[in-house]
Protein backbone atom coordinates (compact mmCIF):
# COMPACT_ATOMS: atom_id res chain seq x y z
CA UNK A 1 65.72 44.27 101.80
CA UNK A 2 62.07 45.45 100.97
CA UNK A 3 60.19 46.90 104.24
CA UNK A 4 56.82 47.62 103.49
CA UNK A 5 54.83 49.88 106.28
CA UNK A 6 50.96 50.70 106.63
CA UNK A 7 49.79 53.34 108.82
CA UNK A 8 46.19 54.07 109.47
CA UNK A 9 45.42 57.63 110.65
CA UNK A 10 42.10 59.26 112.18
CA UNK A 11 42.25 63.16 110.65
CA UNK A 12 39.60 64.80 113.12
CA UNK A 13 39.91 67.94 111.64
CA UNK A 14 38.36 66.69 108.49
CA UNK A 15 34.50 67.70 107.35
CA UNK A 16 35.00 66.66 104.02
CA UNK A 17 36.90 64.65 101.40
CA UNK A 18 38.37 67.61 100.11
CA UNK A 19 39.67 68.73 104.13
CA UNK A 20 40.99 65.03 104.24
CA UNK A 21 43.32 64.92 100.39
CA UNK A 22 44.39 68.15 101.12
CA UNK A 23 46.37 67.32 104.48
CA UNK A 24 46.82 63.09 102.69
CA UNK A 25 48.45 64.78 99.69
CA UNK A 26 50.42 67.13 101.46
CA UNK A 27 51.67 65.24 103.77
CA UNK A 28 52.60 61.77 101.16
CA UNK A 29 54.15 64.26 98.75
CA UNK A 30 56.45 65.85 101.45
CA UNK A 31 57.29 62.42 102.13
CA UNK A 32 58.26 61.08 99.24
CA UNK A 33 60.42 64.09 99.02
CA UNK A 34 61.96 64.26 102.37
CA UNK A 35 62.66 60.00 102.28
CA UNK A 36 63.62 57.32 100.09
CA UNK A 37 60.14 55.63 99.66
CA UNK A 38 56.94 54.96 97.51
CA UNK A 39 54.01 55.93 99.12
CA UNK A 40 49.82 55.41 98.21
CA UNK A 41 46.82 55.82 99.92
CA UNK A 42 45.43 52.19 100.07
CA UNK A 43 41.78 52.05 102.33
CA UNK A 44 38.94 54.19 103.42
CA UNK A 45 39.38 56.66 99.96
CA UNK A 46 35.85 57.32 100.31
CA UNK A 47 35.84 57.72 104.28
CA UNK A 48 36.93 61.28 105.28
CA UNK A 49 38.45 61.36 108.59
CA UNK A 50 40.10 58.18 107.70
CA UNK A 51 43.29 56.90 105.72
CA UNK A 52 44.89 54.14 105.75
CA UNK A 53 48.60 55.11 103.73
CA UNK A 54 51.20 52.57 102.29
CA UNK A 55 54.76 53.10 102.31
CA UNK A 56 57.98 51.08 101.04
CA UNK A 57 61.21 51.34 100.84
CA UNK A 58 64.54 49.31 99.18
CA UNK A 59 68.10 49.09 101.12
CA UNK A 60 71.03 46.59 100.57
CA UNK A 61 70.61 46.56 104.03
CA UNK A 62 68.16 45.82 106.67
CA UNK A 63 69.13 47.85 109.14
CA UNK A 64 69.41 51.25 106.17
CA UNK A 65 65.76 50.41 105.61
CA UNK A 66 64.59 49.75 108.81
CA UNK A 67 65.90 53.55 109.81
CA UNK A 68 64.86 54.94 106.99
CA UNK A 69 61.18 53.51 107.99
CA UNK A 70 61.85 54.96 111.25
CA UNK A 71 62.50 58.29 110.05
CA UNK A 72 59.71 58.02 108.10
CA UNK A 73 57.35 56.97 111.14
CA UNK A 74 58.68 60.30 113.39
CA UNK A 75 58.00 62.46 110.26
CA UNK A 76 54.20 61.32 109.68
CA UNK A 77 53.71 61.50 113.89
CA UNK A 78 54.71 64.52 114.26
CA UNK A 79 51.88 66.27 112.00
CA UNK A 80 49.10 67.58 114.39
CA UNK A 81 46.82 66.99 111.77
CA UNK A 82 46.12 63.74 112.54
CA UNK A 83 46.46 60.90 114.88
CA UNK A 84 48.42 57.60 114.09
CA UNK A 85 45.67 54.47 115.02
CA UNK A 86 47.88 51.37 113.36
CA UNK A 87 51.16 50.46 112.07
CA UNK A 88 51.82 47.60 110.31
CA UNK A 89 55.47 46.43 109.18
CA UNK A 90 56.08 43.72 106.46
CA UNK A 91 59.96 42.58 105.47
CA UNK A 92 60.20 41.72 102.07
């Protein structure tokens, strides 16, 4: 099973481009780290209080990757840095 997930955040904090891939970078290579998943900034690379982030994941089961999506969702939330606007799943 292949679960693919976009998220779209709003990073208020943000004055620049710089402010924006610092807390983007940080946060997708903790991520990828922490979880079992590929991860890519997808939209609004030129936008800076905007990203729009792309993550998937492979399980023999659907349920395994549907929790490890999960896990993955809670994780990205709970940075103050920014606020979740859309969440898009796709099964593969």
């Amino acid at each position: 099973m292949i679960v693919l997930m976009e998220c779209e955040f709003f990073i208020p904090s943000a004055t620049s481009l710089k402010d924006k891939r610092a807390v983007v970078r940080s946060m997708m290579t903790r991520t990828k780290q922490k979880f079992n998943v590929s991860a890519a900034e997808i939209d609004h690379q030129d936008v800076w209080q905007r990203t729009r982030l792309a993550f998937v994941t492979i399980s023999s089961s659907g349920d395994a990757a549907d929790r490890e999506m999960a896990h993955v969702l809670r994780f990205l939330e709970s940075n103050p840095s920014w606020e979740c606007l859309d969440i898009q799943k796709e099964y593969l």
